[in-house]
Each structure stands twice: as C-alpha cells, then as structure tokens.
Protein backbone atom coordinates (compact mmCIF):
# COMPACT_ATOMS: atom_id res chain seq x y z
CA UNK A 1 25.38 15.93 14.53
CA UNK A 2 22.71 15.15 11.98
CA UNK A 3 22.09 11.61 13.26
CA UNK A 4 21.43 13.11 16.75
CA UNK A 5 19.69 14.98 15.88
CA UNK A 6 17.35 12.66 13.99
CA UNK A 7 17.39 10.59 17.51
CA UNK A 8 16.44 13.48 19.19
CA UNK A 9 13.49 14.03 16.84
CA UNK A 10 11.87 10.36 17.49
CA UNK A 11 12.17 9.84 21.52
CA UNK A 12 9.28 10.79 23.67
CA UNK A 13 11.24 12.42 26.40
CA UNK A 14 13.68 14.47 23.83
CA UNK A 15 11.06 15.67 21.23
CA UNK A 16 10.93 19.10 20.54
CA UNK A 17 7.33 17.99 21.05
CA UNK A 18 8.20 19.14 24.59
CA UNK A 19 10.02 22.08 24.53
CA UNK A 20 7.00 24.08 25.66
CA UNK A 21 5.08 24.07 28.81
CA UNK A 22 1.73 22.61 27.33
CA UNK A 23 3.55 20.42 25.04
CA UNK A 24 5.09 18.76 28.41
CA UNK A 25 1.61 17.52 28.60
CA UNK A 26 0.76 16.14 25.33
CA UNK A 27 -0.89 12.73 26.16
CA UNK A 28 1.85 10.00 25.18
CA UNK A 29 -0.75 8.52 22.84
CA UNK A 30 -1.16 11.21 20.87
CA UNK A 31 2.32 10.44 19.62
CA UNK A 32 3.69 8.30 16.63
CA UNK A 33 6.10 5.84 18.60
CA UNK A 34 8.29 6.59 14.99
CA UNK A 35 8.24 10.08 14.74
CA UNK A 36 7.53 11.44 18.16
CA UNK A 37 5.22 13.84 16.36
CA UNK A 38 1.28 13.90 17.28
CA UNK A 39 -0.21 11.71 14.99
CA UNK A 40 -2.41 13.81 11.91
CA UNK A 41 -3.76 10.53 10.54
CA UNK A 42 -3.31 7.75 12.95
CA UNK A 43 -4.04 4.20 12.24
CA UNK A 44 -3.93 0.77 13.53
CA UNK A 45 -2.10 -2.12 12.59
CA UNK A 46 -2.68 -5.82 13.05
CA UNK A 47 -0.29 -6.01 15.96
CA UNK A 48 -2.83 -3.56 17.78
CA UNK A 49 0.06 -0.78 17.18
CA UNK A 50 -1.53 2.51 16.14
CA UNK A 51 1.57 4.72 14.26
CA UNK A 52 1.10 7.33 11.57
CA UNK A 53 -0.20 6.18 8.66
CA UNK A 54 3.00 7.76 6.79
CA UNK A 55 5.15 5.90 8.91
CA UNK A 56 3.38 2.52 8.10
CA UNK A 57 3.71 3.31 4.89
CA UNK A 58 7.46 3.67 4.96
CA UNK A 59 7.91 0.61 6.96
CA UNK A 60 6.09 -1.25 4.35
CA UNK A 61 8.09 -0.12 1.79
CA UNK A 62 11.37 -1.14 3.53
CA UNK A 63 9.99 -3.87 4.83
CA UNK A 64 10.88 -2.89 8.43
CA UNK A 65 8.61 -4.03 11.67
CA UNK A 66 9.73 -2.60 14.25
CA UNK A 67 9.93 -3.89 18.04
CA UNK A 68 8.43 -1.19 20.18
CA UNK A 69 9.80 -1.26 24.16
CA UNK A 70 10.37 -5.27 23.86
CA UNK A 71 7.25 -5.87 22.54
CA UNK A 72 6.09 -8.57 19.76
CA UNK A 73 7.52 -6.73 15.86
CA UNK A 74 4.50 -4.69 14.43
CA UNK A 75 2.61 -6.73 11.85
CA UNK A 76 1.44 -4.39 8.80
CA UNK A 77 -0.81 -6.93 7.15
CA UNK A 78 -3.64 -4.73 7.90
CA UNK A 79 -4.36 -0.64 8.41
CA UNK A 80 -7.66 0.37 9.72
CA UNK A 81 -8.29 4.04 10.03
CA UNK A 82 -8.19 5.53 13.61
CA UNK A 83 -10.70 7.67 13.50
CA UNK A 84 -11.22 7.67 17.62
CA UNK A 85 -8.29 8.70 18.06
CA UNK A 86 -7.67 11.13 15.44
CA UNK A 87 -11.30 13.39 16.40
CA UNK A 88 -9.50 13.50 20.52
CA UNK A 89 -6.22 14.60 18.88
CA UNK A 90 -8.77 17.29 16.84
CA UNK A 91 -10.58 18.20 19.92
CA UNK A 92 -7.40 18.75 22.20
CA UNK A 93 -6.05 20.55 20.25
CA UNK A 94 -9.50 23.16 19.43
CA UNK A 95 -9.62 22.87 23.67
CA UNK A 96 -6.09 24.53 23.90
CA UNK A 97 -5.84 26.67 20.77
CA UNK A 98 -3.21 24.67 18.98
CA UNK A 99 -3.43 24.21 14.95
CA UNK A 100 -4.50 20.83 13.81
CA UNK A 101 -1.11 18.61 13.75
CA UNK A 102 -0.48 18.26 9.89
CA UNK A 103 0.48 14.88 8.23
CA UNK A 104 4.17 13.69 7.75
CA UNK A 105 4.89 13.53 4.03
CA UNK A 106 5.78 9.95 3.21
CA UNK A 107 9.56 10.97 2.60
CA UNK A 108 10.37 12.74 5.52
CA UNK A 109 8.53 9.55 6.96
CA UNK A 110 10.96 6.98 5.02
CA UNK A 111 13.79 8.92 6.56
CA UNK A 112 12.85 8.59 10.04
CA UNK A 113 12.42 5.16 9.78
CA UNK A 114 15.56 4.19 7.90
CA UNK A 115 17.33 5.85 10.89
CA UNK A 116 15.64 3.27 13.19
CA UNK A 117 16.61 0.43 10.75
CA UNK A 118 19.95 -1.59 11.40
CA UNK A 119 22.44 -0.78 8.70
CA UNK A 120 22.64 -3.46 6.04
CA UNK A 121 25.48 -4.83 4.08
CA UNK A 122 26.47 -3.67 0.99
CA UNK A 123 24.30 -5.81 -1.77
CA UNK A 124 26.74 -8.82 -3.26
CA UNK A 125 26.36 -8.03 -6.64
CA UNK A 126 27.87 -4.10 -6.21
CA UNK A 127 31.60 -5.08 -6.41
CA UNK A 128 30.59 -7.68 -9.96
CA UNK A 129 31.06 -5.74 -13.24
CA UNK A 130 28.11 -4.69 -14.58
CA UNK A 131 27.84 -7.06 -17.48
CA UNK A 132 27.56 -10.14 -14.89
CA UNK A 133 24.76 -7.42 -13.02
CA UNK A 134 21.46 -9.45 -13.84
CA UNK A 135 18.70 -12.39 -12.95
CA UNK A 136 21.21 -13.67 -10.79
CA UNK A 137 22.12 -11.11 -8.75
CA UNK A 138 18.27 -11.26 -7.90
CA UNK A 139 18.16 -15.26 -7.31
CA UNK A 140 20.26 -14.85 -4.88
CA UNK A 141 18.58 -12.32 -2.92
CA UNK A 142 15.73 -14.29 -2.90
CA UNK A 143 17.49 -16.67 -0.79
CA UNK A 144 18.71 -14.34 0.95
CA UNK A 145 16.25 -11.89 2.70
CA UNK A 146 12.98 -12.26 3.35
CA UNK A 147 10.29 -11.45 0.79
CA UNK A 148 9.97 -7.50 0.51
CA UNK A 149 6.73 -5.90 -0.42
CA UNK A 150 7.52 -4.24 -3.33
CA UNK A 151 10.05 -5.91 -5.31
CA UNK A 152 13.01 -7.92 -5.53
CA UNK A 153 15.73 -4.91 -5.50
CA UNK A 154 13.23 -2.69 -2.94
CA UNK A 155 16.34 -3.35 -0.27
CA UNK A 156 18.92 -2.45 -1.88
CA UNK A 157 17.15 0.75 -2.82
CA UNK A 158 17.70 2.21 0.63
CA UNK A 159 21.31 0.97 0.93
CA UNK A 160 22.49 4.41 0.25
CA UNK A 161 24.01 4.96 3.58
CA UNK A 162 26.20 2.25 3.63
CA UNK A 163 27.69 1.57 0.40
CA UNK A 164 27.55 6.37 -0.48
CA UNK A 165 31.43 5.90 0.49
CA UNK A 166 31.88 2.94 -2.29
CA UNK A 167 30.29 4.82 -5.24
CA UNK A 168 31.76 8.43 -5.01
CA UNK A 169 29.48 10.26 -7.80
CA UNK A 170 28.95 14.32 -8.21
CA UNK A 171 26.67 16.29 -9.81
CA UNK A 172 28.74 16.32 -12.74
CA UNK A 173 30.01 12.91 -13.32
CA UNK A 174 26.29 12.12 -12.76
CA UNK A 175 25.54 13.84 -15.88
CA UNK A 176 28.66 12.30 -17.89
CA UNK A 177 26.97 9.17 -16.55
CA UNK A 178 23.75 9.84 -17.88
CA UNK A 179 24.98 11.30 -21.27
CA UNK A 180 26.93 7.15 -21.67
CA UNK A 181 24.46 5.45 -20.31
CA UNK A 182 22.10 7.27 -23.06
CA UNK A 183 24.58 6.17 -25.89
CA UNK A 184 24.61 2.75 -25.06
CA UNK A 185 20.52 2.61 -24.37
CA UNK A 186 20.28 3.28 -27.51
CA UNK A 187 23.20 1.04 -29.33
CA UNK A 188 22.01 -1.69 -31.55
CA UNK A 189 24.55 -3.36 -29.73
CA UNK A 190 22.57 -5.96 -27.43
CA UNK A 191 25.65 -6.51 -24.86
CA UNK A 192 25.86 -2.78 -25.08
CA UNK A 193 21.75 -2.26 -23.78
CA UNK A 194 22.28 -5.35 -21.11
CA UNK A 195 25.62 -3.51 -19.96
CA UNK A 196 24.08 -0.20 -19.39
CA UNK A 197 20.91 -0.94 -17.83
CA UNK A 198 22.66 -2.85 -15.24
CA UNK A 199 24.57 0.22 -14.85
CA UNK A 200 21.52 2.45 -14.18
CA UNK A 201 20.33 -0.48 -12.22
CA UNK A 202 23.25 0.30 -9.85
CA UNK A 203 23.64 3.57 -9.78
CA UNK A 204 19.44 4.43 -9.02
CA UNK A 205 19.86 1.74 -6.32
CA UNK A 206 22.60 3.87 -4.30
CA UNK A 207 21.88 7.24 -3.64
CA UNK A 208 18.40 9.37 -4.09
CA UNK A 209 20.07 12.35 -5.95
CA UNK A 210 21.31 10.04 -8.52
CA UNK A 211 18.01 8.68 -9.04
CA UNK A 212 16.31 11.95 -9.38
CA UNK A 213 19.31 13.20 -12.00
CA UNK A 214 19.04 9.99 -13.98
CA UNK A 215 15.30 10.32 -14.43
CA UNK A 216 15.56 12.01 -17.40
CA UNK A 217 13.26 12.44 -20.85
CA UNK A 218 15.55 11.11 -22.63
CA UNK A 219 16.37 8.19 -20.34
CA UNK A 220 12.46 7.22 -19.72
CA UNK A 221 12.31 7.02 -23.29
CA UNK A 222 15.09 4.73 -23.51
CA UNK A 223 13.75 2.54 -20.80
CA UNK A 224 10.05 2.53 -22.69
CA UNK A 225 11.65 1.13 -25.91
CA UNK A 226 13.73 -1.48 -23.53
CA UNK A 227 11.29 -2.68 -21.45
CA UNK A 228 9.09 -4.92 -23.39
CA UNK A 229 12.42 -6.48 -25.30
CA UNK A 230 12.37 -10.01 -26.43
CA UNK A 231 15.37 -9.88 -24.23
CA UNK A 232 15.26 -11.45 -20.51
CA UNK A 233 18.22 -10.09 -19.42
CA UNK A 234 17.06 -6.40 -21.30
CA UNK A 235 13.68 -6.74 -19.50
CA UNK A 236 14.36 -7.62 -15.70
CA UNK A 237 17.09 -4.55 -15.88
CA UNK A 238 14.94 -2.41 -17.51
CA UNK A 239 11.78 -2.78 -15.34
CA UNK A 240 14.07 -3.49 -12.16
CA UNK A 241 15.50 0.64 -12.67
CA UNK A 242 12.37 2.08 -13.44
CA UNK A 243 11.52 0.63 -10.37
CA UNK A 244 14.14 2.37 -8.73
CA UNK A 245 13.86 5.69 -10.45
CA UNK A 246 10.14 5.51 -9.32
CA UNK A 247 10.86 5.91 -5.53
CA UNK A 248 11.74 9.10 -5.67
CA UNK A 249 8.75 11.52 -4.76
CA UNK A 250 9.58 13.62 -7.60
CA UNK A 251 10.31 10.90 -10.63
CA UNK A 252 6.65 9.78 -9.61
CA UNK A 253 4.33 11.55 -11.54
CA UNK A 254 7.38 12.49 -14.57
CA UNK A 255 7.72 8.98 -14.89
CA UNK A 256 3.75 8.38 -15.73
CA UNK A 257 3.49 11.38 -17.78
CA UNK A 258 6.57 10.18 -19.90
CA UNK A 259 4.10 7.22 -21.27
CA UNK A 260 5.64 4.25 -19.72
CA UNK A 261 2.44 2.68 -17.73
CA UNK A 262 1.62 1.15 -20.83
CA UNK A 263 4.76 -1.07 -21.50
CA UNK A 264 4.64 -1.92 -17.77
CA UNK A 265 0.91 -3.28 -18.03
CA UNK A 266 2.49 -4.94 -21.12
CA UNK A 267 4.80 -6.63 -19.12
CA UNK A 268 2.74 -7.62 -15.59
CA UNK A 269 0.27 -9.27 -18.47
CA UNK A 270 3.12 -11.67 -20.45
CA UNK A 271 6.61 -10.67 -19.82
CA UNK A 272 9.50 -12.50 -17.77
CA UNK A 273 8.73 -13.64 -14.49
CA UNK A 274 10.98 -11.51 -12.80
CA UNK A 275 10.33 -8.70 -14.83
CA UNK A 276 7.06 -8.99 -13.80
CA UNK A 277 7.52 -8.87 -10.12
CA UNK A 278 9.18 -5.64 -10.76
CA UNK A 279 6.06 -4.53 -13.56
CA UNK A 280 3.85 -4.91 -10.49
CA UNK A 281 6.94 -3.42 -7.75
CA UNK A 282 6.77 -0.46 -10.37
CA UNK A 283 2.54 0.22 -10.32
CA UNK A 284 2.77 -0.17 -6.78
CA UNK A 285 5.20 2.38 -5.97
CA UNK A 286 3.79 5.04 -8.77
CA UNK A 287 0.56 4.45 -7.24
CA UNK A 288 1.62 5.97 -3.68
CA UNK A 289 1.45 9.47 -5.74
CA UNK A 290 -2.18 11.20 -5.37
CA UNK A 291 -1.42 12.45 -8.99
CA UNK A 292 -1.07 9.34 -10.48
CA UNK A 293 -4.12 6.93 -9.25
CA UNK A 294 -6.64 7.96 -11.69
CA UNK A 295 -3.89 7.98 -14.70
CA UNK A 296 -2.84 4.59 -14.03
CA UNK A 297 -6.59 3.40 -13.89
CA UNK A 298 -7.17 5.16 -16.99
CA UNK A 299 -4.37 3.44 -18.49
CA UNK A 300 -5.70 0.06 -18.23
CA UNK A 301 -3.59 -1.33 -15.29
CA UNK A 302 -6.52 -2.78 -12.92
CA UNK A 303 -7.61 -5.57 -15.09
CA UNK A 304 -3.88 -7.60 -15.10
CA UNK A 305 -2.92 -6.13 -11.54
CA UNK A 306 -6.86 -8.23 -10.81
CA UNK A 307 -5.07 -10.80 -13.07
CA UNK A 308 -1.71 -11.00 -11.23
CA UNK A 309 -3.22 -11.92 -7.74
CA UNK A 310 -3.63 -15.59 -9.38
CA UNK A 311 0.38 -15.16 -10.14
CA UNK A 312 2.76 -17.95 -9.18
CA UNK A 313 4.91 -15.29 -7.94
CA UNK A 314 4.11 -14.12 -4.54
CA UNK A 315 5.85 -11.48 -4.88
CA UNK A 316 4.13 -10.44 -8.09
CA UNK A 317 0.76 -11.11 -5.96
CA UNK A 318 1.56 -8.84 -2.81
CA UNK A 319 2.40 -6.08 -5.42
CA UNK A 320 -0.03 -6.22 -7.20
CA UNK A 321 -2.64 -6.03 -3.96
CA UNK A 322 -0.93 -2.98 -2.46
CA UNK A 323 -1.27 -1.18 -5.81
CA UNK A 324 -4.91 -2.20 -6.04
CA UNK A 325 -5.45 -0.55 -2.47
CA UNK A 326 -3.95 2.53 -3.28
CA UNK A 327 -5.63 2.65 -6.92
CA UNK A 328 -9.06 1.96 -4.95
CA UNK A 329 -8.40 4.71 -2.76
CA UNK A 330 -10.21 6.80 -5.75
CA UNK A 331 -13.88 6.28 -6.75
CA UNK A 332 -13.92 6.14 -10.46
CA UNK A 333 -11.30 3.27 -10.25
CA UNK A 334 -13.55 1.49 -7.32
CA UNK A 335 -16.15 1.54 -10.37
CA UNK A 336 -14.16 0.01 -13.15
CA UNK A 337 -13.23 -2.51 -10.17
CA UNK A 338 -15.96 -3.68 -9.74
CA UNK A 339 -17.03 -3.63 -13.45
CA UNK A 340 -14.35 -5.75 -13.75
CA UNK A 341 -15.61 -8.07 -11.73
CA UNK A 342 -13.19 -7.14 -8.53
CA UNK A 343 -15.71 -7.96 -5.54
CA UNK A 344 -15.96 -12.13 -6.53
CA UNK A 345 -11.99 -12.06 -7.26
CA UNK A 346 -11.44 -10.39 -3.96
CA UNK A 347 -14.10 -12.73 -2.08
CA UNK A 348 -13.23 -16.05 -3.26
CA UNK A 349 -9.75 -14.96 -2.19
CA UNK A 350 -11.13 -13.59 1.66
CA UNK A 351 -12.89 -17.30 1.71
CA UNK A 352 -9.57 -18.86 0.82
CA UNK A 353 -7.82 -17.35 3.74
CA UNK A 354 -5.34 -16.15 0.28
CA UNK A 355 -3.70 -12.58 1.39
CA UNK A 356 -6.27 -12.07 3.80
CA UNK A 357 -4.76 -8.72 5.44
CA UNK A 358 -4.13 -6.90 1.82
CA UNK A 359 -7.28 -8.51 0.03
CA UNK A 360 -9.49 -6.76 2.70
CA UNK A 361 -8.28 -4.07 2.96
CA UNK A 362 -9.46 -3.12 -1.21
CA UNK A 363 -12.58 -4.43 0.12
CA UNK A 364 -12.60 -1.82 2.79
CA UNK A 365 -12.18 0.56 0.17
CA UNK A 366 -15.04 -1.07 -2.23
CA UNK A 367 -17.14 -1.01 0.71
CA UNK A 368 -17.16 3.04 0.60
CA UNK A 369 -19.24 3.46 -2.22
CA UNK A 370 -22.68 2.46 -3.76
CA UNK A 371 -21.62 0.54 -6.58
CA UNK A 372 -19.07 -1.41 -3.75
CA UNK A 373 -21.51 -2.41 -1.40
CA UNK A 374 -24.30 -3.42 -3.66
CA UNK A 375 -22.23 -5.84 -5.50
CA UNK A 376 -20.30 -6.85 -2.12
CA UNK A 377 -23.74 -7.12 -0.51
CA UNK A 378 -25.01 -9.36 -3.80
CA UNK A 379 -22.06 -11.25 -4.05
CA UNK A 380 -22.11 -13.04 -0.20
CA UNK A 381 -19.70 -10.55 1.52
CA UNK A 382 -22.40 -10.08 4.21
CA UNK A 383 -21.79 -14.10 5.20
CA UNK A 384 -18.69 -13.91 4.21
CA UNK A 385 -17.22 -11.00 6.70
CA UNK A 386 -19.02 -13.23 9.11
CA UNK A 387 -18.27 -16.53 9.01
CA UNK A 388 -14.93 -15.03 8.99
CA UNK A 389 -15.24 -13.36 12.52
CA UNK A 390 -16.93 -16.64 14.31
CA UNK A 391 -13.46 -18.28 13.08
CA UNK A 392 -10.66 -18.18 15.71
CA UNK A 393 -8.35 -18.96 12.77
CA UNK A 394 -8.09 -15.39 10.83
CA UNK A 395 -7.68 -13.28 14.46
CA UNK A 396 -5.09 -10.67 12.92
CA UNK A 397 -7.61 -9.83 10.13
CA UNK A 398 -10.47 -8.94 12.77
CA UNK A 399 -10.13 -5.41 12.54
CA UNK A 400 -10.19 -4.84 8.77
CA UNK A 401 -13.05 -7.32 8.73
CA UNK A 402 -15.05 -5.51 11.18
CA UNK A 403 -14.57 -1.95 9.64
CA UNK A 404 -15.62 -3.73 6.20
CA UNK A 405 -18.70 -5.26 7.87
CA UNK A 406 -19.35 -1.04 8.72
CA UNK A 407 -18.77 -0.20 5.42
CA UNK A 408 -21.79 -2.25 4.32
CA UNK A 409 -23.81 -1.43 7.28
CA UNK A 410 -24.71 1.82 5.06
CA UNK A 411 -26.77 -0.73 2.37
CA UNK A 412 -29.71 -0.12 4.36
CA UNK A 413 -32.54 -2.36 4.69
CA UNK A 414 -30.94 -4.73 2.12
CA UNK A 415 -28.00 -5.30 4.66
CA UNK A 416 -30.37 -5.75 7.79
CA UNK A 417 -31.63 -8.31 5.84
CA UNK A 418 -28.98 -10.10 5.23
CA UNK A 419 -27.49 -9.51 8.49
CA UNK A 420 -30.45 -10.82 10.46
CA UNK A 421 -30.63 -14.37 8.20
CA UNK A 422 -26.53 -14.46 8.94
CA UNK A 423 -27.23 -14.16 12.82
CA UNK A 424 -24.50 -10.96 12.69
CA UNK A 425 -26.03 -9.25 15.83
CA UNK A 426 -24.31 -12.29 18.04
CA UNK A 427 -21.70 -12.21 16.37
CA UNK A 428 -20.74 -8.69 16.26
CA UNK A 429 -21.74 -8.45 20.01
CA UNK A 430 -18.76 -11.11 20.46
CA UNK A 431 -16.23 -9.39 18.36
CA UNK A 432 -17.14 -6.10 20.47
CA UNK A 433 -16.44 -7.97 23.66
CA UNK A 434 -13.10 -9.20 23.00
CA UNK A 435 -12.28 -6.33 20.12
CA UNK A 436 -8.68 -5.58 20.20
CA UNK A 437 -8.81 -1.86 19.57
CA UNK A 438 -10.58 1.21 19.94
CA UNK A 439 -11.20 1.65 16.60
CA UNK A 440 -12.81 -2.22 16.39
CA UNK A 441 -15.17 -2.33 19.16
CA UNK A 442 -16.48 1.25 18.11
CA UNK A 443 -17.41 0.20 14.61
CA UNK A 444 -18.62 -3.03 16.32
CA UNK A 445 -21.29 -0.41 18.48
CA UNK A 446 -21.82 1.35 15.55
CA UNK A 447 -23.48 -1.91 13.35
CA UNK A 448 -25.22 -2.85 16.56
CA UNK A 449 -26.64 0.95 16.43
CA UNK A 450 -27.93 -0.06 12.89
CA UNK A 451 -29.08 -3.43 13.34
CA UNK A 452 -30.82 -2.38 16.53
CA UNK A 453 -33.02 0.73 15.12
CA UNK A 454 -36.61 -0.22 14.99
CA UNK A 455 -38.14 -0.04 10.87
CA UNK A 456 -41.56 2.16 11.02
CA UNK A 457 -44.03 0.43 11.68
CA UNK A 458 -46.18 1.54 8.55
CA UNK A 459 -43.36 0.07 6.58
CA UNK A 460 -44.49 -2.64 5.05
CA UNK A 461 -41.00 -4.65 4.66
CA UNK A 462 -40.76 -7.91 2.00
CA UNK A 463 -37.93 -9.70 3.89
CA UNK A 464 -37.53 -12.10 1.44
CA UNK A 465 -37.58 -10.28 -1.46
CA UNK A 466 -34.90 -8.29 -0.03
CA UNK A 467 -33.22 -11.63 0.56
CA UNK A 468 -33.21 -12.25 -2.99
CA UNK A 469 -31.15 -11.06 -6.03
CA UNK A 470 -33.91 -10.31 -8.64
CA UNK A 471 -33.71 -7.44 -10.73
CA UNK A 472 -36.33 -5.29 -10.32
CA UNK A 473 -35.28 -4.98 -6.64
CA UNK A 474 -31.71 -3.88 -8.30
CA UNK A 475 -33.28 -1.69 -10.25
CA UNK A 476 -35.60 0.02 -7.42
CA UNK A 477 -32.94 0.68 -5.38
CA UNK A 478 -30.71 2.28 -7.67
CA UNK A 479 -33.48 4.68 -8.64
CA UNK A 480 -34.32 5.45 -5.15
CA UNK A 481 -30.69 5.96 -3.71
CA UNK A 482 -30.31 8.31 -7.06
C-alpha cells in the first residue's frame, strides 16, 4: 500500500493536488513533474526541464536523470533560478486565496525520487567478509557505474531497499553493533581498526536508521582519530563512512559540531587518493545543511576545495565544485572566495570549457555581491561570459551564463563600459532570440533594459578610465557604493 501510495502522490492526474474543485485547475506547469506538488522554488535545468529545486537536488545526489514522457534524460549540469515562474505561482495563488505552496524538504524529496529510480543490485562487495571490504571494492565500482556526483560509495548509499531483507538489524542489535564496533575503533590492533570500519562502512550504507543510530559521540570521535591514519586501507574506510553517516539530515550538523571538518580538510589537502574523493564527497554533502555553510568556511575548507578543482580525480573535482556552490550560497564565504583568489580560478576554468555547468554556477553566486562583481568585472568575466555566448560550442551552459552576465549588470557604469567595448548589446539581443527558457530570455531583456538607459546628460562620463583597472577608480567606487 505504501508504494501506491507514493505513485499516487507523483502523477498529475492522481495527485491529491486535485482532490478539490480549484485544484482540478491548477495549471500543469505549476507542477514538479517529480512530486506532483506546485513548485515553491522552481528552477531550470540545462535540458530546459524546470523541477523543484529539492528534487534536483536529490537527483543529483543519486545521480538519477530522469526521462520525462519519452523525452531526452534531464541534464543537471546547470540550475538557474525560476524566478518567472515562481512570482505567477505567487500571484495565483494571492488571486484565489490559497497559502503560498511551501518548499519540499530535501528528504522527503530524495524519497520521491528513489521511488522513480529502477531498483539496483545488491553492491558486490556485501556478501565479502568485511576484512576483504576495502579500495577494491571501490575499483571496481568505478568500472562499473558511471561517475556519481558525490562519491565513490554515494550508490550504494540508497541501496537500502533492495539488499533491507539481506541485513536483518533492530534497534537493539544496532546498539550491540555500535558498542563492538567502538571496541575495535579503538584497538591498537591495526587488522582490528581496518575490520571494523569496513563494518560501519556496510552497515551506514544499508539502511537510514542505522546510520542515524551509528552516528554517535563516541563513534565520530573514533572516526576523527582514524581518518588521517598513515593507513590507506584505515583512511578510505574511515572517510568513505563518514560519508555515509553524513547523508542523513540529522547526522549533518552533529557530525560538524563533533570537530571532524578539520581532519577532512586534512585529508582533501594530502591524503589517499581515494580517501580524498570521499574528503571532498563528505564537504559536499555536510554543506547541503543551512547550519553548516558558514562553519565549514570558518573552518578553513574553501582554500583546498579551490585547490582540489586542479585534482587528477574527477571525481574529487565535481565534489569539490558542488560544495563550493553550496558554501557560496552565503556571503561571508563569497568574501573569503574571492580573497582567495576564487574569481581567476573559476575563470580560467569557464575559458577552458573545464566543468563549465558547476564552475558557473559559483560564479552565479559571486556575481550577487559587491566584492563578486568588482573582481569578476576586473578580472575579464565581462568578455569572458561573452565570448562564451557567441560560441555555438558551450549551448547547455547558456542559461547560467546569461543569468551571470545579470548578475554583473548591477556594476553600474563600470559594466556598461565594459559591455559596450565587448559589443554585448548584439550579442545578448541574439541569445534573447533563440533563449531556451523563460527564465533566459527575461534576464536577456533585463541587461538590454540596462545597457539601453540613457546616462544624464550633465554626466560627464571618462569611458576609458572606466575601461581601465587603476586604483584610484577602485578606490572611488568603493567609497561611493559604501
């Protein structure tokens, strides 16, 4: 009964969406194709889907695309706002008295979509004895599946379903667990540490109430002291089940507060390679937690996750990317960002054509403040953003382009400047034309609106030295915009 009910929840013509009379005439695109619910914070993808953004989220994380009514699988390299479409959801709803809808929490999202993924098999290494349980059980599913977003294990994680019958654990025997696995965390015995955090491994990979009982004081402390070991074997097992302890909603913020962002940074910066993938997996998915964005900037992560998009491991690189978007989401880490030098990493990466969909999307985010768009606006991005929109080559990055190329449109006089020596009006006027979405050709009218408005006559305008990057312009404009 559950599952059909969970059907029943996402299809249009069975929602309880439309158990009313004026919910019968809810306009269909008002609703997540996911979760049949009207959309609270709609956005687009680069497949020119628009879903809820907590659904996107969830398909990220499982690395699911879904195929919507035959159509092409929806591509999440990019996620503009739909902000269109969100203020007519707002203004329906004022028009016939109906609350505001509210957002999905990214859980109840997560379960949703696993119900519209195909059930996997059970993970290989689940029937080895958990002494054999290590790198190689992750080799192999490298080979295997394609390359999740957030780590090596990330699949497994939501194998639950399937293999719940295979590992029959209760509340108690959970805690029996937990009081062994303790013992031999903390043995000087070295097979004895390898044994059990393959164990834990396991177990947090199976089913969400184990993870959440596991995730104990006691246990994160074990796990700190383990997860900068001298030991391979120790490391990957370590940082591959605080991974897994970490996607549960409530772990999140208990596992920063226990101190172990600190050892993880310690690891993205020089540990194992796979360890590393899962370092980054790890700051990623503690990241997705409002609580814990400015923490984890406090705690020093931006400058190696920066570091790590120059990784040999892609996917220490995607990781590392998706937790810089989230962690940008927040000013004050937008400001030690770009401190750090963020905007020229991020560029020369854009100009590259290197992770194009996650790499602007931080800049979308560095765009939305001061400090973002005057070192985005020094630093090229202007020419950049459009060189990249005359190119047929980077279509599927238009979008997130285009609402970056908004973002700066707020510099002022400095960007009209720059946009007027970079020819942008043409350009943006051919982008509007052919824009994909909604959301695209109205940011597209919107930098028209601003390149268009006529400067006061009695302003006396240096073009050039707006055009150039001296200092006492820096230093004018920072006084004036204060």
């Amino acid at each position: 009964m559950g599952s059909g009910k969970q059907r029943w929840k996402i299809s249009f013509h069975k929602s309880p969406l439309n158990s009313s009379p004026l919910k019968k005439h809810i306009p269909v695109e008002f609703l997540c194709p996911l979760s049949g619910s009207i959309m609270a914070d709609p956005v687009i993808v680069s497949s020119g889907h628009t879903f809820e953004r907590s659904c996107v989220h969830a398909c990220v994380s499982l690395s699911f695309h879904p195929s919507l009514h035959g159509a092409a699988a929806a591509d999440f390299s990019a996620v503009i706002p739909n902000l269109a479409l969100r203020s007519t959801i707002l203004n329906w709803c004022r028009r016939h008295h109906l609350d505001p809808p509210t957002p999905l929490d990214f859980f109840s999202a997560e379960k949703i979509v696993r119900q519209l993924m195909p059930s996997p098999p059970p993970p290989p290494d689940l029937t080895r004895s958990p002494s054999v349980v290590s790198a190689a059980s992750s080799e192999e599913s490298r080979s295997r599946t394609p390359l999740p977003l957030i780590n090596s294990t990330r699949p497994s994680c939501y194998s639950s379903s399937s293999s719940s019958s295979e590992i029959d654990i209760t509340s108690n025997s959970i805690l029996l667990e937990e009081e062994e696995l303790y013992k031999k965390l903390k043995s000087a015995q070295i097979y004895e540490q390898e044994e059990a955090l393959a164990s834990l491994r396991k177990l947090s990979r199976t089913r969400e109430d184990t993870r959440a009982c596991l995730c104990t004081p006691r246990m994160l402390t074990a796990l700190k002291s383990l997860i900068t070991s001298r030991y391979s074997n120790l490391q990957v097992n370590a940082a591959a089940a605080l991974v897994n302890l970490s996607l549960e909603k409530r772990n999140k913020v208990k596992i920063v507060r226990s101190g172990i962002v600190p050892p993880l940074i310690d690891v993205l910066r020089g540990g194992h390679g796979e360890a590393q993938d899962h370092a980054a997996g790890a700051l990623f998915s503690l990241s997705l937690d409002e609580q814990n964005k400015t923490a984890i900037g406090v705690l020093g992560a931006l400058p190696p996750l920066l570091h790590a998009l120059r990784s040999d491991s892609e996917r220490t690189r995607h990781d590392s990317a998706l937790a810089l978007y989230h962690l940008s989401l927040v000013q004050s880490n937008r400001v030690k960002m770009i401190k750090l030098g963020a905007v020229q990493i991020l560029l020369g990466m854009v100009k590259s054509g290197h992770m194009l969909g996650r790499v602007m999307l931080v800049l979308c985010n560095l765009a939305g403040s001061v400090e973002g768009r005057a070192a985005m606006l020094d630093g090229g991005a202007v020419e950049c953003f459009l060189r990249l929109l005359r190119s047929e080559e980077f279509e599927s990055s238009e979008e997130s382009c285009v609402a970056a190329l908004y973002g700066l449109s707020y510099g002022g006089l400095r960007f009209k400047g720059l946009a007027k020596e970079g020819g942008a009006e043409a350009v943006v006027e051919r982008v509007e034309k052919r824009g994909r979405s909604d959301q695209a050709r109205e940011n597209c009218r919107r930098i028209l609106e601003v390149l268009r408005e006529k400067i006061d006559e009695d302003e006396d305008v240096n073009w050039e030295e707006l055009l150039g990057f001296n200092d006492d312009l820096d230093l004018s404009r920072s006084r004036s915009s204060s």
